[in-house]
C-alpha atoms as a PDB file:
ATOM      1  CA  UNK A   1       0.000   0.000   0.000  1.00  0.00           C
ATOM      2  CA  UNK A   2       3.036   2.598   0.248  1.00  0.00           C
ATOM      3  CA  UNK A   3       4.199   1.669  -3.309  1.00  0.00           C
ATOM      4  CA  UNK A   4       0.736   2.528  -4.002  1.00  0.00           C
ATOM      5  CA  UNK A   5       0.937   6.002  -2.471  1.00  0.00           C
ATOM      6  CA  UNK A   6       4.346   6.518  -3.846  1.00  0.00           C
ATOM      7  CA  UNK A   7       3.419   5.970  -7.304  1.00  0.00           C
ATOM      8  CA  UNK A   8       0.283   7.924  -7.506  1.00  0.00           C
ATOM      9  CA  UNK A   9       1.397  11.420  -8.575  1.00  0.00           C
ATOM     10  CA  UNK A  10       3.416   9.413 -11.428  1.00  0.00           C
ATOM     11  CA  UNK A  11       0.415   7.713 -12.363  1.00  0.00           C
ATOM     12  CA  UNK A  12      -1.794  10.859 -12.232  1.00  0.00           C
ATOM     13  CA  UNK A  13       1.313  12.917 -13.915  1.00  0.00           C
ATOM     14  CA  UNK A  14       1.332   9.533 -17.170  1.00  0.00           C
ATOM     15  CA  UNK A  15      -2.578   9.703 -17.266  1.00  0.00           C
ATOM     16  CA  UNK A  16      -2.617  13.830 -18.132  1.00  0.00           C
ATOM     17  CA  UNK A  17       0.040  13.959 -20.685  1.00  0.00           C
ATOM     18  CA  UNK A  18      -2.132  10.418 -22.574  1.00  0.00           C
ATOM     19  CA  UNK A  19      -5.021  12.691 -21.956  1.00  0.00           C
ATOM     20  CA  UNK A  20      -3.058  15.620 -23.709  1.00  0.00           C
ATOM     21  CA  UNK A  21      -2.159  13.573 -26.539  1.00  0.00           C
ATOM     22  CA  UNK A  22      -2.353  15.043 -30.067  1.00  0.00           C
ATOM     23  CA  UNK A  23      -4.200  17.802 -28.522  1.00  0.00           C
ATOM     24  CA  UNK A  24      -0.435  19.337 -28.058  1.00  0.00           C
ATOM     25  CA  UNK A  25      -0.082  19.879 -31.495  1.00  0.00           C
ATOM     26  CA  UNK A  26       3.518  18.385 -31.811  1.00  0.00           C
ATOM     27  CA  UNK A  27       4.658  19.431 -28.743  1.00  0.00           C
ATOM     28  CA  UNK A  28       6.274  16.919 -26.443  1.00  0.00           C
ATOM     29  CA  UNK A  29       4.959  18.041 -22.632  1.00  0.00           C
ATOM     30  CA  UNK A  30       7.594  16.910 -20.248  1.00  0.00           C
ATOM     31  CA  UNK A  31       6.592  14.998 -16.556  1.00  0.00           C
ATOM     32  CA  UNK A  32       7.979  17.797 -14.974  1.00  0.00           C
ATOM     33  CA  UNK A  33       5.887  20.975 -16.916  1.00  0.00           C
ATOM     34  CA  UNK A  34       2.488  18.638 -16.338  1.00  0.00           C
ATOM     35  CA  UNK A  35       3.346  18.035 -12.478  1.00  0.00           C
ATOM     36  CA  UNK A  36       3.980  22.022 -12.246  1.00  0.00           C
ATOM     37  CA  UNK A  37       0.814  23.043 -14.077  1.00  0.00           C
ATOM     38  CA  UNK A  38      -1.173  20.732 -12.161  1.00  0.00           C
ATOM     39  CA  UNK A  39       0.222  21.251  -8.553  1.00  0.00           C
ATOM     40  CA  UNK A  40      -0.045  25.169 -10.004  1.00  0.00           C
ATOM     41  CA  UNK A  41      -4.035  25.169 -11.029  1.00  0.00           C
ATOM     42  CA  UNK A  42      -5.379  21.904  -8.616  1.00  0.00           C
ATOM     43  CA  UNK A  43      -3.160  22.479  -5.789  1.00  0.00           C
ATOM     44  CA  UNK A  44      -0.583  19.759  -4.468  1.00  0.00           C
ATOM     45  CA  UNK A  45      -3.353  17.031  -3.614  1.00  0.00           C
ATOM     46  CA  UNK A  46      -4.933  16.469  -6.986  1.00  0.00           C
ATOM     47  CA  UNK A  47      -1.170  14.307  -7.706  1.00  0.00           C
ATOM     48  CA  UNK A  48      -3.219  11.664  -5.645  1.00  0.00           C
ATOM     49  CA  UNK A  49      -6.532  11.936  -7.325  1.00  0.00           C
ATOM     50  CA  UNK A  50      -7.538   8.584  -7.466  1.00  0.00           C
ATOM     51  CA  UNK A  51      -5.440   7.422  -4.465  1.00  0.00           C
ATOM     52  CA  UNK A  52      -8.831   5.772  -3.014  1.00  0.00           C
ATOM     53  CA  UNK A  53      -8.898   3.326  -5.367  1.00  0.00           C
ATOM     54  CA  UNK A  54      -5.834   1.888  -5.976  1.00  0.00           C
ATOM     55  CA  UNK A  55      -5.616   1.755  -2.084  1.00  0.00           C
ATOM     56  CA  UNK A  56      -8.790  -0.150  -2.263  1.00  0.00           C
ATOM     57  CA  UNK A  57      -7.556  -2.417  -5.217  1.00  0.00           C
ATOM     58  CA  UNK A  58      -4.204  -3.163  -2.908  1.00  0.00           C
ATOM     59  CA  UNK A  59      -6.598  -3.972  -0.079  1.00  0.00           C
ATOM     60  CA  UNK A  60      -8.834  -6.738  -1.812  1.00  0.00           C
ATOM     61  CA  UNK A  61      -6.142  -8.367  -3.902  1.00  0.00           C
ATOM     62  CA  UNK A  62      -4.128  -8.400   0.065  1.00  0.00           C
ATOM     63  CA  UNK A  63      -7.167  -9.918   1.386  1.00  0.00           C
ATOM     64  CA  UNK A  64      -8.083 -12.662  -1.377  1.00  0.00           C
ATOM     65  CA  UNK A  65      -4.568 -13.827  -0.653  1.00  0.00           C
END
C-alpha cells in the first residue's frame, strides 16, 4: 500500500500527458511541466486523485490472498 501512495502522482502525472495527446499539437509536454501546471491550477493534492482506489484495489487483492 506505500508503493501505491508513492506511485500515484506518477500515475496521475502519465494519465494527463495520454489525456493531452495530439491535442499538443507536436509538442512533447515533459513529466515535470504537467506536475507544475497541475500542482499550479489543482493544488498539491490532486497528484493523488484517485489514491482511493488503488488503495482499495491493494486492499482486496491483500485480502483474497
Amino acid at each position: 500500500m506505500i508503493a501505491t501512495s508513492i506511485i500515484q502522482p506518477m500515475d496521475m502525472i502519465k494519465v494527463r500527458i495520454q489525456l493531452a495527446g495530439e491535442g499538443a499539437k507536436g509538442k512533447a509536454a515533459s513529466p515535470f511541466a504537467v506536475a507544475g501546471q497541475l500542482i499550479k491550477n489543482e493544488g498539491f493534492f490532486a497528484l493523488y486523485k484517485g489514491l482511493s482506489a488503488g488503495l482499495l484495489r491493494q486492499v482486496r487483492s491483500l485480502s483474497c490472498t
